[in-house]
N, C-alpha and C. Protein backbone atom coordinates (compact mmCIF):
# COMPACT_ATOMS: atom_id res chain seq x y z
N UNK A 1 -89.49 91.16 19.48
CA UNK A 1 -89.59 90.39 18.25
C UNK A 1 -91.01 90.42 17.68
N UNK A 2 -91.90 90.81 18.02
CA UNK A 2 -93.39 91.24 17.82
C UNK A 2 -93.37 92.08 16.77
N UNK A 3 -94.27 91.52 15.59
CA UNK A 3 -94.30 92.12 14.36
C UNK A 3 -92.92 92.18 13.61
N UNK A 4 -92.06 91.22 13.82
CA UNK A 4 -90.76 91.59 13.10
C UNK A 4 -91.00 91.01 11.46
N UNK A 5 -91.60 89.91 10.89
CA UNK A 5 -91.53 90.02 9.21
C UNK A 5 -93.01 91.81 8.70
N UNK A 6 -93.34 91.87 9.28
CA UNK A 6 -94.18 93.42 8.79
C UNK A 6 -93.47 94.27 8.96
N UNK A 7 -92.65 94.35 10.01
CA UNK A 7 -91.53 95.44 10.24
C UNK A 7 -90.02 95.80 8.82
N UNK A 8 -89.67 94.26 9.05
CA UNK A 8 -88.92 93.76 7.67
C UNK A 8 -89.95 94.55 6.50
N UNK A 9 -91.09 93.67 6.04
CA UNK A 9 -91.44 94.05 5.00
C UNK A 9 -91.84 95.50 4.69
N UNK A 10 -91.78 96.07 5.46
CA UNK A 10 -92.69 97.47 5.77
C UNK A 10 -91.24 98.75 5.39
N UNK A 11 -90.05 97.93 6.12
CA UNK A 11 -88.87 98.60 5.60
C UNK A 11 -88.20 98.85 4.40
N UNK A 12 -88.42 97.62 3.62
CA UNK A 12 -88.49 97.34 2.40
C UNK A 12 -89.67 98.07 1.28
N UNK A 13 -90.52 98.41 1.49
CA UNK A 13 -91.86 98.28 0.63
C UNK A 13 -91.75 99.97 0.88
N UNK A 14 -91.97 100.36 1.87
CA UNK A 14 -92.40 101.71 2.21
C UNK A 14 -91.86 103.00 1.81
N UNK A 15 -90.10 102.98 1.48
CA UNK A 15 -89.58 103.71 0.79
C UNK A 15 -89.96 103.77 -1.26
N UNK A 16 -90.62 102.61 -1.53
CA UNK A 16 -90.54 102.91 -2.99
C UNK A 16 -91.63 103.66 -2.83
N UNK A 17 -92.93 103.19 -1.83
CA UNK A 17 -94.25 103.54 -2.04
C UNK A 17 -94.50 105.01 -2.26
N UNK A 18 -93.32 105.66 -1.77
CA UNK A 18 -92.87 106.92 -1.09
C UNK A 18 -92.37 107.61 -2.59
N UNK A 19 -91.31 107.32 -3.00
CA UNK A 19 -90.60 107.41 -4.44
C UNK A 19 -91.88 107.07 -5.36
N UNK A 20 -92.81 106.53 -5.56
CA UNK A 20 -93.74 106.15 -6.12
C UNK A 20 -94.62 107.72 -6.38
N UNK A 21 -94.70 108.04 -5.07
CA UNK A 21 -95.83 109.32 -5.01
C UNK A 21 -94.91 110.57 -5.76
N UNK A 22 -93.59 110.40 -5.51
CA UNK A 22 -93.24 111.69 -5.55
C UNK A 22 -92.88 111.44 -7.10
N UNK A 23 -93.16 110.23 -8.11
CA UNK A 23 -92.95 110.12 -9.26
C UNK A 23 -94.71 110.82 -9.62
N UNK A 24 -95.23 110.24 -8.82
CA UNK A 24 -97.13 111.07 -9.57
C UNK A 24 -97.03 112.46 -9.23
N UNK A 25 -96.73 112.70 -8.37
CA UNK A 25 -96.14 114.34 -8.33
C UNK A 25 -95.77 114.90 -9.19
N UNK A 26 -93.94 114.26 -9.90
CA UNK A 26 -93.89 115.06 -10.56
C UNK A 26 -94.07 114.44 -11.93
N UNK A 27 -94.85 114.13 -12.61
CA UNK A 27 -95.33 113.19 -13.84
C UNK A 27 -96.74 113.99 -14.16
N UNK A 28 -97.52 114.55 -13.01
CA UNK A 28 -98.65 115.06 -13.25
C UNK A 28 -99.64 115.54 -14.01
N UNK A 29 -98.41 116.77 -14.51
CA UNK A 29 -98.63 117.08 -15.68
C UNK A 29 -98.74 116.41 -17.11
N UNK A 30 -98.03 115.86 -17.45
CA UNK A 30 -97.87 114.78 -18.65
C UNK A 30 -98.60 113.23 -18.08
N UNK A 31 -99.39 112.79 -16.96
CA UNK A 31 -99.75 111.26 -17.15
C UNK A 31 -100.78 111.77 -16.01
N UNK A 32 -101.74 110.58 -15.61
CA UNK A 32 -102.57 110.59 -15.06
C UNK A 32 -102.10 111.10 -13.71
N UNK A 33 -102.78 111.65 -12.74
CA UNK A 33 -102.03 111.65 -11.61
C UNK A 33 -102.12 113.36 -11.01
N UNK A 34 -101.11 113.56 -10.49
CA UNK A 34 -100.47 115.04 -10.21
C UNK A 34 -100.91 115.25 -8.83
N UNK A 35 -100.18 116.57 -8.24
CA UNK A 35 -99.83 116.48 -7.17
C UNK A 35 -100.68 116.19 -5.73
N UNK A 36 -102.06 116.78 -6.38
CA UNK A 36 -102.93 115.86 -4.92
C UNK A 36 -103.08 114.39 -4.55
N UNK A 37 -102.65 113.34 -5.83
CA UNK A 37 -102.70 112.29 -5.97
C UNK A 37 -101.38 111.84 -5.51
N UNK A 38 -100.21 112.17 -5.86
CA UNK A 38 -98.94 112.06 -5.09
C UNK A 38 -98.89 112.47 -3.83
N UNK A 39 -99.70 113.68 -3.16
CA UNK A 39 -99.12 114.12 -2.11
C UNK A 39 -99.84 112.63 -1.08
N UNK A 40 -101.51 112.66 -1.63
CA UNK A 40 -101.72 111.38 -0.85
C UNK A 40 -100.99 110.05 -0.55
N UNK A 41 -100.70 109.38 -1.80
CA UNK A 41 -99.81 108.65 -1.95
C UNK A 41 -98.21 108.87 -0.49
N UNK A 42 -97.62 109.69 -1.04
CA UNK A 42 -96.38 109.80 0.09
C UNK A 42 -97.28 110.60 1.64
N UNK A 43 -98.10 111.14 1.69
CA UNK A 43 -98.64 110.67 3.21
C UNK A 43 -99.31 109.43 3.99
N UNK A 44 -100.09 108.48 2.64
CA UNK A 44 -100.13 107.35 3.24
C UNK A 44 -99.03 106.37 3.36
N UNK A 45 -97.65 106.97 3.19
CA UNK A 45 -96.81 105.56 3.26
C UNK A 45 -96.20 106.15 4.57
N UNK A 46 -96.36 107.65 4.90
CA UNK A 46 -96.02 108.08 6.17
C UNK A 46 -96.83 107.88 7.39
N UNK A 47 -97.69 107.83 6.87
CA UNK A 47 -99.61 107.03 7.75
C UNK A 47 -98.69 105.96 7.94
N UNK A 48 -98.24 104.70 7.12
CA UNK A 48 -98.28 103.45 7.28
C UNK A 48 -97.40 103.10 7.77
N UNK A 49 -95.77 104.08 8.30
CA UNK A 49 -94.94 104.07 8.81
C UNK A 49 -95.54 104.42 10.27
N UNK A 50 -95.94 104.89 10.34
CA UNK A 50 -96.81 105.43 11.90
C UNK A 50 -97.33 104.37 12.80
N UNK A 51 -98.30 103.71 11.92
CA UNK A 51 -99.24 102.90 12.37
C UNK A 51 -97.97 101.59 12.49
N UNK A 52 -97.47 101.01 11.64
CA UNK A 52 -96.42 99.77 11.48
C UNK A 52 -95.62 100.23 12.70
N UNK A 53 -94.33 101.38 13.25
CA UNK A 53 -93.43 101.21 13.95
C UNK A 53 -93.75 101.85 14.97
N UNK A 54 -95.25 102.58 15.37
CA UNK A 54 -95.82 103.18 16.40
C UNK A 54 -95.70 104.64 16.39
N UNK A 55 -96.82 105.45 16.91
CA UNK A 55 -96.90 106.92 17.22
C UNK A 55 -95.55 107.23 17.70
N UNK A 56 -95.00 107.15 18.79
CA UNK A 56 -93.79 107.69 19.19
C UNK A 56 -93.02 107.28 18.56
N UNK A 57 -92.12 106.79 17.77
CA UNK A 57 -91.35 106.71 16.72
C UNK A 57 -91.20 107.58 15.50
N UNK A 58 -92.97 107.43 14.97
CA UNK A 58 -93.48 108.15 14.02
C UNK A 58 -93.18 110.07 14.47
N UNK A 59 -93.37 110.34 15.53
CA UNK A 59 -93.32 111.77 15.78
C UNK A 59 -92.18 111.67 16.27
N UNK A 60 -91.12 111.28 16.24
CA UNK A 60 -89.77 111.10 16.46
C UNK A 60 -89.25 111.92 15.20
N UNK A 61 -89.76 110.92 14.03
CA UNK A 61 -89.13 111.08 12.88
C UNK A 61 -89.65 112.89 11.95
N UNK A 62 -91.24 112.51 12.36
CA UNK A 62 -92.04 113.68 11.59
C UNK A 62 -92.33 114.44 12.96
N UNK A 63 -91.81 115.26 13.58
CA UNK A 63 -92.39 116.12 14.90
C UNK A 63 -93.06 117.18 14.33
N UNK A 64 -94.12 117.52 15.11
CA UNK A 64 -95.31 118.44 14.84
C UNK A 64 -94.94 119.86 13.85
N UNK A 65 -93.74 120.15 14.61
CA UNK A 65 -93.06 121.74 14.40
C UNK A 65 -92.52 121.63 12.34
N UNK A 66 -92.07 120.09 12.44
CA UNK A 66 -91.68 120.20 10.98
C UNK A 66 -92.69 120.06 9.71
N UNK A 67 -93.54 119.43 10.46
CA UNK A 67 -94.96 119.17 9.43
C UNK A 67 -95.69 120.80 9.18
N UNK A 68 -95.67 121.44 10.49
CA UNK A 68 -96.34 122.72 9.87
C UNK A 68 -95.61 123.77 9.45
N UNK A 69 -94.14 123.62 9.14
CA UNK A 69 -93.00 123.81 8.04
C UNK A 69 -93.10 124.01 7.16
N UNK A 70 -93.19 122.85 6.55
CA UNK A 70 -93.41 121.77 5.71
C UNK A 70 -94.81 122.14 4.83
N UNK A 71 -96.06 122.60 5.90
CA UNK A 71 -97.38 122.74 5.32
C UNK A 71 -96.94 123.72 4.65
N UNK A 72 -96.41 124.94 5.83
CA UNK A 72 -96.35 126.33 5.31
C UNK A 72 -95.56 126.79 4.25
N UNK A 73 -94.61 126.40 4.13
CA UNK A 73 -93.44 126.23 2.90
C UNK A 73 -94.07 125.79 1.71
N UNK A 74 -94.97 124.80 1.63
CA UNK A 74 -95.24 124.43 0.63
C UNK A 74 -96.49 125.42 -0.36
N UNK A 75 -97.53 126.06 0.79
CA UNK A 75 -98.03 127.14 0.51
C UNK A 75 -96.94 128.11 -0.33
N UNK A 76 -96.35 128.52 0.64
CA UNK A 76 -95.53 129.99 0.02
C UNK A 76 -94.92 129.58 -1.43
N UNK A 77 -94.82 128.16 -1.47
CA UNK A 77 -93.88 128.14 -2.61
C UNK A 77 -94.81 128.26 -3.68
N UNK A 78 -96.16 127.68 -3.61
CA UNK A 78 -97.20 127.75 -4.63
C UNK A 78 -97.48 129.41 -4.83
N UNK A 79 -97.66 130.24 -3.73
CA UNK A 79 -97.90 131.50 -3.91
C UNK A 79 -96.40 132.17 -5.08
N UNK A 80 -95.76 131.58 -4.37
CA UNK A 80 -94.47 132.25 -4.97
C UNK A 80 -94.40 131.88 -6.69
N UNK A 81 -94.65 130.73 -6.72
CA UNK A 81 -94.94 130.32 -8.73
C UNK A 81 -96.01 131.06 -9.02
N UNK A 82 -96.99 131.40 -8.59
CA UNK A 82 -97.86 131.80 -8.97
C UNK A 82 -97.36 134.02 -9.53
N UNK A 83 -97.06 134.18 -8.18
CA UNK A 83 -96.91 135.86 -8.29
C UNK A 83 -95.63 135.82 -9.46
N UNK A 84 -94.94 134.65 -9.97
CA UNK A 84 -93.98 135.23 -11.34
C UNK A 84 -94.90 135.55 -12.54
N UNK A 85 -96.11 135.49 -12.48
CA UNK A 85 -97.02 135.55 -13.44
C UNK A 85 -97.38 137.40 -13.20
N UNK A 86 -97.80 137.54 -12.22
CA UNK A 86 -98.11 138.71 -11.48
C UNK A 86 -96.18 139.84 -12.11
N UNK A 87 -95.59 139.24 -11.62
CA UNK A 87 -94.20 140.32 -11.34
C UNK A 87 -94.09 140.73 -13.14
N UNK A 88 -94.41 139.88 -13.72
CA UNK A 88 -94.29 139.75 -15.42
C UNK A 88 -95.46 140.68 -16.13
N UNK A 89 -96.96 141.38 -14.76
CA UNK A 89 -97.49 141.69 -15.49
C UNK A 89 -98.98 141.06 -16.08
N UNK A 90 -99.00 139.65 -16.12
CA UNK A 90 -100.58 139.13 -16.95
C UNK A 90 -100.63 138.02 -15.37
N UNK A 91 -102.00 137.45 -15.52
CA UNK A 91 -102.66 136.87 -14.67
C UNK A 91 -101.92 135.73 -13.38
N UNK A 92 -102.42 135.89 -12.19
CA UNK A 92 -101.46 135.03 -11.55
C UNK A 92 -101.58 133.18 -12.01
N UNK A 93 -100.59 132.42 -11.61
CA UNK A 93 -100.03 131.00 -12.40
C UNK A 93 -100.00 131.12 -13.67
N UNK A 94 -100.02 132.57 -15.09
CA UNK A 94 -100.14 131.94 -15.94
C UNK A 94 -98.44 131.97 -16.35
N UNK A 95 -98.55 131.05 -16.74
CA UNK A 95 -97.04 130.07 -17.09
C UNK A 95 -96.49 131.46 -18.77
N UNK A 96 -97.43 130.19 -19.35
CA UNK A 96 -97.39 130.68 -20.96
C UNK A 96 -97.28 132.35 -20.94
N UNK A 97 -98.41 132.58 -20.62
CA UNK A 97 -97.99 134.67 -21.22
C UNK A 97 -96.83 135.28 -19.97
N UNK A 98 -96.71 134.62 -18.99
CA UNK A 98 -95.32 135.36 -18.50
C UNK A 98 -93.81 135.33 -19.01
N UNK A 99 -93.91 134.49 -20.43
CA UNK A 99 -93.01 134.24 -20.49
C UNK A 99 -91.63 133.13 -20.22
N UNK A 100 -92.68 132.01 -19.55
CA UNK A 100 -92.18 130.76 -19.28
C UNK A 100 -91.60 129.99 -20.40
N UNK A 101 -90.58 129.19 -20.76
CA UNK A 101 -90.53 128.33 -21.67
C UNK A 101 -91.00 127.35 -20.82
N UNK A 102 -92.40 126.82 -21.93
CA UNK A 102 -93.12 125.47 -21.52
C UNK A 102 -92.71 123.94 -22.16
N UNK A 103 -91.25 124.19 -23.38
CA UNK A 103 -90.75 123.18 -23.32
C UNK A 103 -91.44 122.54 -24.38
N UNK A 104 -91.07 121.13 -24.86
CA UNK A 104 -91.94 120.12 -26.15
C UNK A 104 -93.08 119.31 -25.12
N UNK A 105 -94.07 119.44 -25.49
CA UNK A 105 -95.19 118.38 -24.91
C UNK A 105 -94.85 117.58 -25.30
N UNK A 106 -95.52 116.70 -23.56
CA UNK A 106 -95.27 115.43 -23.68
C UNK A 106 -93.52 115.14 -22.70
N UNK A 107 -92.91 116.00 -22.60
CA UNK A 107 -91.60 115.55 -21.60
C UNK A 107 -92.37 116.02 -20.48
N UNK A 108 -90.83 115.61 -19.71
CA UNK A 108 -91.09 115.99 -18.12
C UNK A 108 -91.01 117.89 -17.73
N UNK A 109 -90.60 118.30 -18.87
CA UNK A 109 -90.14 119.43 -18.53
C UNK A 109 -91.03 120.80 -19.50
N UNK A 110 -92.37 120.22 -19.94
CA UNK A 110 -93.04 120.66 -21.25
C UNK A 110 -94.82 121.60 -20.30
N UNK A 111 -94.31 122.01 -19.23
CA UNK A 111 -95.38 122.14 -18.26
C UNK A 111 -95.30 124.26 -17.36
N UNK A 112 -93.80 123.86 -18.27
CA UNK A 112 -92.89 125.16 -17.59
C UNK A 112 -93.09 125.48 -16.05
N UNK A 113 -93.79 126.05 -15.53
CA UNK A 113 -93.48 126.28 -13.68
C UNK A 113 -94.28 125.19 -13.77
N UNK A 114 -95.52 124.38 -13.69
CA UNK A 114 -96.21 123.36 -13.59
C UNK A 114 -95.72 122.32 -12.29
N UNK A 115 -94.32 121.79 -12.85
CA UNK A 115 -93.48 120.62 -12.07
C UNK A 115 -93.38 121.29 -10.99
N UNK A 116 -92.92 122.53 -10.94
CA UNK A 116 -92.58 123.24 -9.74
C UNK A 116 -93.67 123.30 -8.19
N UNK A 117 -94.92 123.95 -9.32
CA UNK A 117 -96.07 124.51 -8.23
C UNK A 117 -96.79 122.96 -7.83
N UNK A 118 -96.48 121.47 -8.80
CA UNK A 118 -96.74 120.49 -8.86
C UNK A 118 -96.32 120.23 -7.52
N UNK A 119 -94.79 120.29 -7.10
CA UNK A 119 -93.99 119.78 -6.42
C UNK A 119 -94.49 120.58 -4.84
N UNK A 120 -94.44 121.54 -5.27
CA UNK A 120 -94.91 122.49 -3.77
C UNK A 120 -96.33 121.65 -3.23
N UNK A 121 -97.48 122.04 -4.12
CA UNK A 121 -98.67 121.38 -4.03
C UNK A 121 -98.68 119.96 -3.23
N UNK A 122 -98.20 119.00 -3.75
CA UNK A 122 -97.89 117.79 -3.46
C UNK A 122 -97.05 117.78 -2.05
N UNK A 123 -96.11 118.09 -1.46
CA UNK A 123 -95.45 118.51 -0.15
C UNK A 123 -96.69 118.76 0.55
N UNK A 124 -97.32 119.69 0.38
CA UNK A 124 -98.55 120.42 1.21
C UNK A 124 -99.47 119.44 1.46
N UNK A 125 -100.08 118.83 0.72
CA UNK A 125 -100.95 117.23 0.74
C UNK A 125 -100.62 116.77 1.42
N UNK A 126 -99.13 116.17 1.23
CA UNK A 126 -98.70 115.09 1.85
C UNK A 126 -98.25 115.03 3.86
N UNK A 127 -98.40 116.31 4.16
CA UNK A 127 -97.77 116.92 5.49
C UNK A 127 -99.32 117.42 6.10
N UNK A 128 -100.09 117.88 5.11
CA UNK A 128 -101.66 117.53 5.95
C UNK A 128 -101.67 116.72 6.11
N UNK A 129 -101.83 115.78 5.25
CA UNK A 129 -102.77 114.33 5.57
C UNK A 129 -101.85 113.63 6.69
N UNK A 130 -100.65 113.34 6.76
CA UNK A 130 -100.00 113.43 8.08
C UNK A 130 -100.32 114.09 9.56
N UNK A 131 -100.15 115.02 8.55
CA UNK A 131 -100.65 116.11 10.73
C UNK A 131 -101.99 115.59 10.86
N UNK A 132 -103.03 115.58 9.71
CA UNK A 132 -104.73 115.32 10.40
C UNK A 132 -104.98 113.78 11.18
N UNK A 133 -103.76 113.06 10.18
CA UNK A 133 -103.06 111.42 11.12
C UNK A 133 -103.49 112.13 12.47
N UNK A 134 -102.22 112.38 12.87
CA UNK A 134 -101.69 112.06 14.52
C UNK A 134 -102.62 113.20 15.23
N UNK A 135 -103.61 114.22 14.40
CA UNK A 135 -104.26 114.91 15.33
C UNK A 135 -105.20 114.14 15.69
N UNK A 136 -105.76 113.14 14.73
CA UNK A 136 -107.02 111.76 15.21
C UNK A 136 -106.63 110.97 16.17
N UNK A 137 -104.99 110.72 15.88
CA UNK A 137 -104.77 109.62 16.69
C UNK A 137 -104.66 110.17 18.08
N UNK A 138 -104.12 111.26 18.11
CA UNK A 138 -104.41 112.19 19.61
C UNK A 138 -105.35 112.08 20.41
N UNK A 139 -106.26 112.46 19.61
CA UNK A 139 -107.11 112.75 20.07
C UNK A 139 -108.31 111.31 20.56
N UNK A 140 -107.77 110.34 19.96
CA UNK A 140 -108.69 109.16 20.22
C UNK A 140 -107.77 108.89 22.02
N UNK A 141 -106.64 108.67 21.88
CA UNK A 141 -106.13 108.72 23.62
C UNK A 141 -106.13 109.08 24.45
């Protein structure tokens, strides 16, 4: 029964905090924010799940093997938005001269690959700042 209203509240609170980041993620482009600022955001609510229900729980849920997944995936996917610029011919990420529709400024969808390499970017943040977590906390035991 130790720590049970933080546990409660922590169950409650921690999933929006989470939905929160992955709204600055993908909003980035059009509002303050974007994906290094989201990815932090949803790794500190995974930090705060760690620390609140304990290390072994926490690497229960996030185990080592999926975080550097997770890192790596999120790389390739940025490489991968990027070389449609390349396969088209003009400079790598550029959106506009490859031929992207970039959509009406000002929507969510006015950024053309943007949201995408946004979204990759942000994953990658968020699964460092996690792994560099539990490599400190490792390493302090």
């Amino acid at each position: 029964m130790k720590d049970f209203i933080l546990k409660r509240i922590s169950a409650v609170i921690l999933p929006f905090i989470c939905i929160y980041g992955f709204y600055v993620i993908l909003h980035g482009h059009i509002s303050p924010g974007g994906s290094f600022a989201g990815g932090i955001i949803v790794g500190l609510s995974l930090i705060a799940f760690a620390t609140v229900y304990g290390m072994k729980k926490a690497r229960a849920e996030l185990p080592e093997k999926a975080l550097v997944s997770i890192e790596s995936y999120g790389t390739l996917w940025y490489v991968i938005m990027g070389l449609v610029g390349i396969f088209k011919g003009v400079p790598f990420l550029a959106n506009k001269l490859a031929g992207v529709n970039v959509g009406e400024q000002g929507t969510l969808f006015s950024g053309g690959l943007i949201l995408l390499i946004s979204a990759g970017v942000g994953i990658r943040v968020a699964s460092t700042i996690v792994t560099l977590f539990f490599a400190l906390v490792e390493d302090e035991s």
